[in-house]
C-alpha atoms as a PDB file:
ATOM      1  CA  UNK A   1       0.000   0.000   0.000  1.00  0.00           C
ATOM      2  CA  UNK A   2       1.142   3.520  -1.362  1.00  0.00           C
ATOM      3  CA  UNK A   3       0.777   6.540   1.180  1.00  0.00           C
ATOM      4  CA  UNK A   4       0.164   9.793  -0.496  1.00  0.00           C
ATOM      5  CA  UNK A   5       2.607  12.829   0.689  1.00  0.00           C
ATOM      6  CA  UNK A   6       0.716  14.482   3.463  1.00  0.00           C
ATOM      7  CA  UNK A   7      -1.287  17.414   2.916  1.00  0.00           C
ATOM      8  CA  UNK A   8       0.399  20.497   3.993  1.00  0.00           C
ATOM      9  CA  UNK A   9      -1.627  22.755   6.280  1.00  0.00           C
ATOM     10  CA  UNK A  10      -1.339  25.641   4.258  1.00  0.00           C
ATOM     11  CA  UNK A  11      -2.315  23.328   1.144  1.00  0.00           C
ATOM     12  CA  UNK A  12      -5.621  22.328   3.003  1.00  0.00           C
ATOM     13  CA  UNK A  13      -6.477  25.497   3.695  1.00  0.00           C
ATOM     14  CA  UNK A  14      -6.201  26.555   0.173  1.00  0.00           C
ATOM     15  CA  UNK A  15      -8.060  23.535  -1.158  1.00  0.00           C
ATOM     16  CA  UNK A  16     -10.792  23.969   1.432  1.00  0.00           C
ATOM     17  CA  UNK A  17     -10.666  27.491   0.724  1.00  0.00           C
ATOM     18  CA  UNK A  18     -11.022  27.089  -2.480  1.00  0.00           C
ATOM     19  CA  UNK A  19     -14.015  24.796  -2.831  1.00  0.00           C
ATOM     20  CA  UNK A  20     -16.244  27.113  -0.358  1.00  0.00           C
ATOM     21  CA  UNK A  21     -15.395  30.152  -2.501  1.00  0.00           C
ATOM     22  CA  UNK A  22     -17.072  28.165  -5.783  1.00  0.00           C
ATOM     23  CA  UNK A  23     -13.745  27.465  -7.591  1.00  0.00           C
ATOM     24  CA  UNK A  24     -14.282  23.841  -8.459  1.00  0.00           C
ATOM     25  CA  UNK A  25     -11.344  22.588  -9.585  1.00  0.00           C
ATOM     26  CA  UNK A  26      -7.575  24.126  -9.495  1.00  0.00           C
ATOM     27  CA  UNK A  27      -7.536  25.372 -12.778  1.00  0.00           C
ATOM     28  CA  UNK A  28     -10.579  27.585 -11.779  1.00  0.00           C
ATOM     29  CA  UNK A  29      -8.422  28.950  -9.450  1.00  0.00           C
ATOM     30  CA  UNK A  30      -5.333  29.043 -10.843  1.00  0.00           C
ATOM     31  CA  UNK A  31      -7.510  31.126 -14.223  1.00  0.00           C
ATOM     32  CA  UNK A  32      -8.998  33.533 -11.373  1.00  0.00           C
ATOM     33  CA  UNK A  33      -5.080  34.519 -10.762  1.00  0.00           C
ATOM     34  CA  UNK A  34      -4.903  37.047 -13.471  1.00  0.00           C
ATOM     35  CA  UNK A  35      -1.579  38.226 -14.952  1.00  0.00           C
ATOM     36  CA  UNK A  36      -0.071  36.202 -11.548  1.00  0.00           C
ATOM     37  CA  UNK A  37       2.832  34.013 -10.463  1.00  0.00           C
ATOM     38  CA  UNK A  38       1.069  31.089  -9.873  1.00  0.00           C
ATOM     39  CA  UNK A  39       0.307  28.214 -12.197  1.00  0.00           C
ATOM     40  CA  UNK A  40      -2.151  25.442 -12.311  1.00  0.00           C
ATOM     41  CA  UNK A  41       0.950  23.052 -11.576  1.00  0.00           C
ATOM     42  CA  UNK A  42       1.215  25.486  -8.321  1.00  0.00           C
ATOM     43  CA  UNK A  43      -1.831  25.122  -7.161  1.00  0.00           C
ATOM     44  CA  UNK A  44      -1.736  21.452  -7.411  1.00  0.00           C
ATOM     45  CA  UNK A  45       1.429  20.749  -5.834  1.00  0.00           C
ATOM     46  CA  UNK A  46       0.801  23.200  -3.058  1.00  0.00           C
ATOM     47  CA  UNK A  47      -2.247  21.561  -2.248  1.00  0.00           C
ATOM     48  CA  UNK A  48      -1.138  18.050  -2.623  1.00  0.00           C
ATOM     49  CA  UNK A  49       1.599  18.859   0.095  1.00  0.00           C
ATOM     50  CA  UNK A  50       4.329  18.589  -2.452  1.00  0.00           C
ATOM     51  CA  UNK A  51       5.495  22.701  -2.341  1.00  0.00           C
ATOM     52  CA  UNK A  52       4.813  23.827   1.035  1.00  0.00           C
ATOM     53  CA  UNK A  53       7.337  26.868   0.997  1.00  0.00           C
ATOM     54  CA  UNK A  54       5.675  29.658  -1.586  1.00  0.00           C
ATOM     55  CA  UNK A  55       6.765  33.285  -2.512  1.00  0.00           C
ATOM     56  CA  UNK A  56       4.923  35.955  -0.569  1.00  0.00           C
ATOM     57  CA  UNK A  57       3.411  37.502  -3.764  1.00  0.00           C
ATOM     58  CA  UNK A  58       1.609  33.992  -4.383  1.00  0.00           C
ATOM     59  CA  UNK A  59       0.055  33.751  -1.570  1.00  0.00           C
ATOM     60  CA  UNK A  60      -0.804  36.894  -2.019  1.00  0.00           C
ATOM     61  CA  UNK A  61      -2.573  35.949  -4.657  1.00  0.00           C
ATOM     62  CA  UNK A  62      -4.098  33.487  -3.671  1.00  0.00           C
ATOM     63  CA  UNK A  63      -5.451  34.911  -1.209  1.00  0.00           C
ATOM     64  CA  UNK A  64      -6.764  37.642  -3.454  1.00  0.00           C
ATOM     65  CA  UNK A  65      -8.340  35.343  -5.556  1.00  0.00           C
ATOM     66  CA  UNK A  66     -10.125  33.536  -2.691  1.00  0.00           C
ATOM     67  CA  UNK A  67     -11.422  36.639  -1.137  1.00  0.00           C
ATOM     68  CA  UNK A  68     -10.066  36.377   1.661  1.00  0.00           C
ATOM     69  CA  UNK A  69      -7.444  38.037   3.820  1.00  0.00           C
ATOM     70  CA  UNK A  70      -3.931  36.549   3.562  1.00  0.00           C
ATOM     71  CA  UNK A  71      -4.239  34.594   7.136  1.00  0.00           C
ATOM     72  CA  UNK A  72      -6.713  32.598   6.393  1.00  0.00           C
ATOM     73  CA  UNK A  73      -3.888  30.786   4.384  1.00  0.00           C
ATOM     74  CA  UNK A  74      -1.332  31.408   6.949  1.00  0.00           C
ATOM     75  CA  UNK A  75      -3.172  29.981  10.048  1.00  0.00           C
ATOM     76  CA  UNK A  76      -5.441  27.976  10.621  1.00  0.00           C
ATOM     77  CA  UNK A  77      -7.477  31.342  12.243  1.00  0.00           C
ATOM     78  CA  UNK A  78     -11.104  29.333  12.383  1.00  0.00           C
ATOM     79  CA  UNK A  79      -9.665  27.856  15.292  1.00  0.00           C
ATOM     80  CA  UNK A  80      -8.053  31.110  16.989  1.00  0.00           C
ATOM     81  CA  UNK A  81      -6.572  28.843  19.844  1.00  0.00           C
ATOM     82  CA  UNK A  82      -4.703  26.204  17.633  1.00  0.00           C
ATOM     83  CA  UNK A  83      -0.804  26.724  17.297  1.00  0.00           C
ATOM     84  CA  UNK A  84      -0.128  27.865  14.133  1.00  0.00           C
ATOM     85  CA  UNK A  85       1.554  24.957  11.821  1.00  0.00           C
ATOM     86  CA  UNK A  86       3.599  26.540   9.440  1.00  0.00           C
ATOM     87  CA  UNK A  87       6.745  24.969   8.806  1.00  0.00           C
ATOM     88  CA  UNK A  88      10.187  26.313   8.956  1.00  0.00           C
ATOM     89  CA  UNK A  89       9.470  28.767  11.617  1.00  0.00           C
ATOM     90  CA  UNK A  90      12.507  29.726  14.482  1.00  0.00           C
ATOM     91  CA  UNK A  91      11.241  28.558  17.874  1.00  0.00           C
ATOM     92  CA  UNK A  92      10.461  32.456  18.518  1.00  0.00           C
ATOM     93  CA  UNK A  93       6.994  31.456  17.440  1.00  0.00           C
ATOM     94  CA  UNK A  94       6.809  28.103  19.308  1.00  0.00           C
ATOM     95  CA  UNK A  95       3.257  27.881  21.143  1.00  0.00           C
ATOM     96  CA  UNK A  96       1.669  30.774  19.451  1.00  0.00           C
ATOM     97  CA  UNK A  97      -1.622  30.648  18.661  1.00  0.00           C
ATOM     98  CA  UNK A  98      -3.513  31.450  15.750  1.00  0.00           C
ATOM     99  CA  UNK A  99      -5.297  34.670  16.961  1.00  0.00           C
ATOM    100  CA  UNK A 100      -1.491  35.687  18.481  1.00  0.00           C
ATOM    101  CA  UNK A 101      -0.181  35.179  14.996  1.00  0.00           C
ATOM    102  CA  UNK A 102      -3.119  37.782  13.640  1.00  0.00           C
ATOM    103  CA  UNK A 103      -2.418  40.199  16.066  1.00  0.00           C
ATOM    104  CA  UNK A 104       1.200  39.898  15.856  1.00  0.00           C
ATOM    105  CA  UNK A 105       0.992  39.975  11.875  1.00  0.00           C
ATOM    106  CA  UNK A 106      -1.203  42.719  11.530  1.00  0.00           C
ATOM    107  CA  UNK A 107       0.520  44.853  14.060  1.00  0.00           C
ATOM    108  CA  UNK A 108      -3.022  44.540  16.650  1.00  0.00           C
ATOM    109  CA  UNK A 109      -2.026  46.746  19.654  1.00  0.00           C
ATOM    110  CA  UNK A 110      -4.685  45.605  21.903  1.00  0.00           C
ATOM    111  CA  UNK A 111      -4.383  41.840  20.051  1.00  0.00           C
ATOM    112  CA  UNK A 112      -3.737  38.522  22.066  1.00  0.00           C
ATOM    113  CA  UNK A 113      -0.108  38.801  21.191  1.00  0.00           C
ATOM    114  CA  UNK A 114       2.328  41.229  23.550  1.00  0.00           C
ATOM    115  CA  UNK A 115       5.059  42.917  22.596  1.00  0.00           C
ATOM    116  CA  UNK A 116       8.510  41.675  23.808  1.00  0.00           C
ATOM    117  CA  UNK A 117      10.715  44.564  23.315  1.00  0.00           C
ATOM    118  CA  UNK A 118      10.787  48.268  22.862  1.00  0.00           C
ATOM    119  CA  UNK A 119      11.237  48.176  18.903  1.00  0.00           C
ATOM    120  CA  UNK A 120       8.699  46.016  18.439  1.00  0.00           C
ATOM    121  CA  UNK A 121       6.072  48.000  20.611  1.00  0.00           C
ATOM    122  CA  UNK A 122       7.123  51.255  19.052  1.00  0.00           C
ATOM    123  CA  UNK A 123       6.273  49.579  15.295  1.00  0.00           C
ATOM    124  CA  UNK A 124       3.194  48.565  16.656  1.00  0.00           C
ATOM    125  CA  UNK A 125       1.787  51.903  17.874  1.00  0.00           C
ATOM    126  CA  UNK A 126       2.788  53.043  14.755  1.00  0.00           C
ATOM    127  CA  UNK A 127       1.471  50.592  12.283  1.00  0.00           C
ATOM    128  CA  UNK A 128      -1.549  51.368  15.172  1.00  0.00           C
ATOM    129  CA  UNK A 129      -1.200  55.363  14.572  1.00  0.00           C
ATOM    130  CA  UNK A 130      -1.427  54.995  10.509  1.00  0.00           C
ATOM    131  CA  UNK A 131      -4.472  53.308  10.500  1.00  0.00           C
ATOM    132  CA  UNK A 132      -5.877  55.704  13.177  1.00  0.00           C
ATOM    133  CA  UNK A 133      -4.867  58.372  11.032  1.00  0.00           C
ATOM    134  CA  UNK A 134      -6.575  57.304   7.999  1.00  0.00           C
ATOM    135  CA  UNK A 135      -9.745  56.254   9.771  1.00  0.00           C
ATOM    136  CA  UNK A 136      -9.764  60.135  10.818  1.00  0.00           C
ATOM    137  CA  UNK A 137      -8.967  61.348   6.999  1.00  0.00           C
ATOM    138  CA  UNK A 138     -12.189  59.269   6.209  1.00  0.00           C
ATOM    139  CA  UNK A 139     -13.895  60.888   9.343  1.00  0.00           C
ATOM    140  CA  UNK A 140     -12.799  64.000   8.136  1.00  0.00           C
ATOM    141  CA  UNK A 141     -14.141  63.776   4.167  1.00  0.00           C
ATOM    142  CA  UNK A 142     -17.316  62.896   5.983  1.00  0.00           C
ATOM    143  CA  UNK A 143     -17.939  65.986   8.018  1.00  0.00           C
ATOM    144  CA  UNK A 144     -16.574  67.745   4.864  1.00  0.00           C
ATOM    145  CA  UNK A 145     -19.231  66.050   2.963  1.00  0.00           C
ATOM    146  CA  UNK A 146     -22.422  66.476   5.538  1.00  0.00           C
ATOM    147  CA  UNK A 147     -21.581  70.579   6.382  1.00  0.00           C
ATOM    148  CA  UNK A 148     -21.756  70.732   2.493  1.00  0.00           C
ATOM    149  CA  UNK A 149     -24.912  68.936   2.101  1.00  0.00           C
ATOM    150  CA  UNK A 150     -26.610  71.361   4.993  1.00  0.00           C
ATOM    151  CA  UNK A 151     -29.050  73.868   3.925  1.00  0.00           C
ATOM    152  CA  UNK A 152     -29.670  77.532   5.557  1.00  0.00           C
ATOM    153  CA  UNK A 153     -32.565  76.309   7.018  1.00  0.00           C
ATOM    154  CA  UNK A 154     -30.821  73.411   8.757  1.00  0.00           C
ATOM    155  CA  UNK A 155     -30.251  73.380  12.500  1.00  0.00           C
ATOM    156  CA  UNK A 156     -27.807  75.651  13.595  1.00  0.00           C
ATOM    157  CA  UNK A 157     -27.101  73.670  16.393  1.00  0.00           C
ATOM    158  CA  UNK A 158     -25.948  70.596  14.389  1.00  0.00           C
ATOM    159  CA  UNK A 159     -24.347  72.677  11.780  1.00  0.00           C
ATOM    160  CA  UNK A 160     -22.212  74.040  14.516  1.00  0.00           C
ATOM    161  CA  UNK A 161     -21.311  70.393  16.191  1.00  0.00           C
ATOM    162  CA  UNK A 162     -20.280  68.959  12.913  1.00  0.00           C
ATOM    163  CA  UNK A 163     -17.933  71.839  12.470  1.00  0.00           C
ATOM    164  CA  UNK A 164     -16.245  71.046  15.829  1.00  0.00           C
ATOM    165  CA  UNK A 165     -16.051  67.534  15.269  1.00  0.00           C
ATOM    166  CA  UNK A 166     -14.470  68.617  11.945  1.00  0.00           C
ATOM    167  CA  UNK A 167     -12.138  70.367  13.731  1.00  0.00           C
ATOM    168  CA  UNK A 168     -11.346  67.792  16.884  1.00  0.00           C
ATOM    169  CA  UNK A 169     -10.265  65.205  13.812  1.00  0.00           C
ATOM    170  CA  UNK A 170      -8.520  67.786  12.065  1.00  0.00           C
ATOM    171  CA  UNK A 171      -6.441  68.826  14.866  1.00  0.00           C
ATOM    172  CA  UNK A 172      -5.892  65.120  15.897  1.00  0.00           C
ATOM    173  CA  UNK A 173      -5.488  63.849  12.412  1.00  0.00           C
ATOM    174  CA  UNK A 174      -2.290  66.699  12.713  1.00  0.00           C
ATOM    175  CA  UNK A 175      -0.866  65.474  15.826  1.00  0.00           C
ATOM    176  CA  UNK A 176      -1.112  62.113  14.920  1.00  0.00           C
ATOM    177  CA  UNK A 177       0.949  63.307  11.494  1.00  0.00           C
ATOM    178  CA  UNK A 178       3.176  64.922  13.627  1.00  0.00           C
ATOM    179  CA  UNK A 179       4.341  61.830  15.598  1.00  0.00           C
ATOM    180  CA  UNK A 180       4.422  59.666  12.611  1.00  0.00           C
ATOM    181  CA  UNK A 181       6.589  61.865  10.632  1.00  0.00           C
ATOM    182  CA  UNK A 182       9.245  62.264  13.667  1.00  0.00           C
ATOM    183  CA  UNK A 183       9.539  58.597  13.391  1.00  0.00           C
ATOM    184  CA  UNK A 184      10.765  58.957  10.092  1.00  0.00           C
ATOM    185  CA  UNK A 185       6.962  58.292   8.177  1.00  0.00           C
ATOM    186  CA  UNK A 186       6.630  59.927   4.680  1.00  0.00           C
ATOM    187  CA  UNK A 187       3.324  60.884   4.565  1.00  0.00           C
ATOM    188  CA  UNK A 188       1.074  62.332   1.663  1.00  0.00           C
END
């Protein structure tokens, strides 16, 4: 009796991933990778456990192509408590967990995973400071948007609060700009 080369975890994931976004086969897949680095022959031998190492721009991807974010390939994240499986990791990431992974990945301040030294908190508060930033820019194009939209006859009352919130953001959306540029950020 012939054993088949086990599955790689990442492979699984791809191939389960695959067949709940509708792709039924890996060509289907491999044809909704436009203009990409990855090949029907990828897809198969990454799934079949054969390639388990695979550039960062194809799982990228991938990933794309599935719809989903990139560590839903990386981890096995539907099970946030499971250590992550990926192979030829240092022992740095021995024990961690899959939700650990996601906050350490994306750079979660407040995630499950902690900091261990000052470099590593610092990039974190600013990878945390960026996407404050632009979630005040949208804030901002909002307020924008509704004092334009107001008529005379509107509430002066409201018109007046919007243009202070306007203002809060603005003047926090600055400070925030401030800090990132002093650590060396090159902002637009």
């Amino acid at each position: 009796m012939t054993e088949s080369a086990p599955r790689s975890s990442l492979g699984s994931r791809i191939r389960d991933l695959r067949r709940e976004r509708g792709f039924r086969t890996q060509k289907d897949l491999a044809d909704a990778i436009e203009g990409g680095n990855v090949s029907l022959a990828t897809i198969e031998n990454i799934e079949s456990g054969r390639k388990t190492n695979i550039d960062v721009s194809q799982l990228l991807n991938i990933a794309r192509a599935l719809r989903v974010p990139p560590i839903y390939l990386l981890a096995p994240i539907r099970a946030p408590d499971a250590v992550i499986d990926i192979p030829n990791l240092s022992s740095a990431f021995d024990g961690m967990t899959a939700i650990e992974f996601d906050a350490w990945l994306g750079g979660v301040e407040a995630g499950a995973y902690r900091a261990t030294t000052v470099e590593e908190r610092d990039a974190t508060a600013e990878i945390q400071a960026l996407r404050t930033l632009e979630s005040l820019r949208s804030e901002i194009t909002r307020f924008e948007a509704m004092l334009e939209l107001q008529s005379d006859e509107d509430d002066q009352r409201f018109a007046r609060s919007t243009k202070d919130r306007l203002a809060e953001a603005k003047r926090e959306a600055d400070r925030i700009e401030a800090l990132l540029g002093s650590a060396g950020w090159k902002l637009s």
